[in-house]
Protein backbone atom coordinates (compact mmCIF):
# COMPACT_ATOMS: atom_id res chain seq x y z
CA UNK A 1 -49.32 72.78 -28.37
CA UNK A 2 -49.77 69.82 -30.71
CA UNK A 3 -50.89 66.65 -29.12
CA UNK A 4 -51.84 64.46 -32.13
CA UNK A 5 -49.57 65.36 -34.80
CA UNK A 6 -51.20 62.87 -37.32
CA UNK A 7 -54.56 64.63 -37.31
CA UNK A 8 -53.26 67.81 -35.76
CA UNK A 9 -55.08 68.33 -32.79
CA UNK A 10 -53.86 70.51 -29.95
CA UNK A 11 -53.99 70.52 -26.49
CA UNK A 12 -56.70 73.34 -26.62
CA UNK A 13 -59.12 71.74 -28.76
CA UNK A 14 -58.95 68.75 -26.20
CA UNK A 15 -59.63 70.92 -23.32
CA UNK A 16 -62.47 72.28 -25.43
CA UNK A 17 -63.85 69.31 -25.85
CA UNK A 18 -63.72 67.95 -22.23
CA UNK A 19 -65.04 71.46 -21.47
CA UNK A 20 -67.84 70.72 -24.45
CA UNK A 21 -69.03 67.20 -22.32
CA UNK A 22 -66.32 64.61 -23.46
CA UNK A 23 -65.54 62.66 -20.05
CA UNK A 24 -63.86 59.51 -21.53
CA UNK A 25 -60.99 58.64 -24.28
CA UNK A 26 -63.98 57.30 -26.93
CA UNK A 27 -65.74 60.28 -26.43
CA UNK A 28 -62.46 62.40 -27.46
CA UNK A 29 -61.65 59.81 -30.61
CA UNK A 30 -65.47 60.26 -31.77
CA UNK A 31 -64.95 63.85 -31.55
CA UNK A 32 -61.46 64.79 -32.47
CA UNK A 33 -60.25 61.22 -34.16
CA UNK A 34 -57.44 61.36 -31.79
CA UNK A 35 -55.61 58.49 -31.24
CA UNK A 36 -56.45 56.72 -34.06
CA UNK A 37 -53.29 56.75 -36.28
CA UNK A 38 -50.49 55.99 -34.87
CA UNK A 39 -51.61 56.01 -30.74
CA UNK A 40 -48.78 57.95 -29.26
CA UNK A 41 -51.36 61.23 -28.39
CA UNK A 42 -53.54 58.39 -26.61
CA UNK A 43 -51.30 58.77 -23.18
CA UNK A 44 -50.89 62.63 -23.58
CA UNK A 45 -54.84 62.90 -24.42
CA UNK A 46 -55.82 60.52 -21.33
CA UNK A 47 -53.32 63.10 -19.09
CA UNK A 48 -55.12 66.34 -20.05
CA UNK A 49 -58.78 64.50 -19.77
CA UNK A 50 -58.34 63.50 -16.31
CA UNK A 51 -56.48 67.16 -15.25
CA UNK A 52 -59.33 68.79 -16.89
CA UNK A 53 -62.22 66.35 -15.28
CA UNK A 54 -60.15 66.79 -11.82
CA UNK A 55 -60.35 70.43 -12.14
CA UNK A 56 -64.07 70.70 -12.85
CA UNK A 57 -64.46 68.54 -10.07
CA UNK A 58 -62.56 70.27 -7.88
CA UNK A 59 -64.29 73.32 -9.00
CA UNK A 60 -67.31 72.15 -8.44
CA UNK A 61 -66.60 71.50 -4.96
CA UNK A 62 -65.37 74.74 -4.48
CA UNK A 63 -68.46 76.30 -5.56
CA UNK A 64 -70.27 73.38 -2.96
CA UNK A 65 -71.99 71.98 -6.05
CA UNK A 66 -72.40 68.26 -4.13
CA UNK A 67 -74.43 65.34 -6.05
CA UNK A 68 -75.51 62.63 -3.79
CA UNK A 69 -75.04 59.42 -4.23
């Protein structure tokens, strides 16, 4: 699915990217240049980055892959 329509990104290319070591919103603009247009991706982009962080996280724990603090 589309997410930025101005510089026609989809949703799987953002995953990709989170997958790829983006953990933040600049890190997807300096990759994909979303959300630099018109803005309206920004909220769907900042939903899918923080599923996909809270996944690998989750995942992570699953797998008892702990970092200490």
């Amino acid at each position: 699915m589309y997410v930025c329509l101005c510089k026609g990104v989809t949703d799987n290319q953002i995953k990709d990217a989170i997958a790829g070591g983006a953990c933040s919103m600049r890190d997807l603009r300096n990759d994909l240049d979303v959300g630099t247009q018109c803005g309206k991706c920004a909220r769907d982009c900042k939903s899918l980055l923080n599923e996909s962080l809270t996944a690998q996280a989750c995942a992570g724990m699953a797998a008892g892959q702990f970092v200490a603090a």
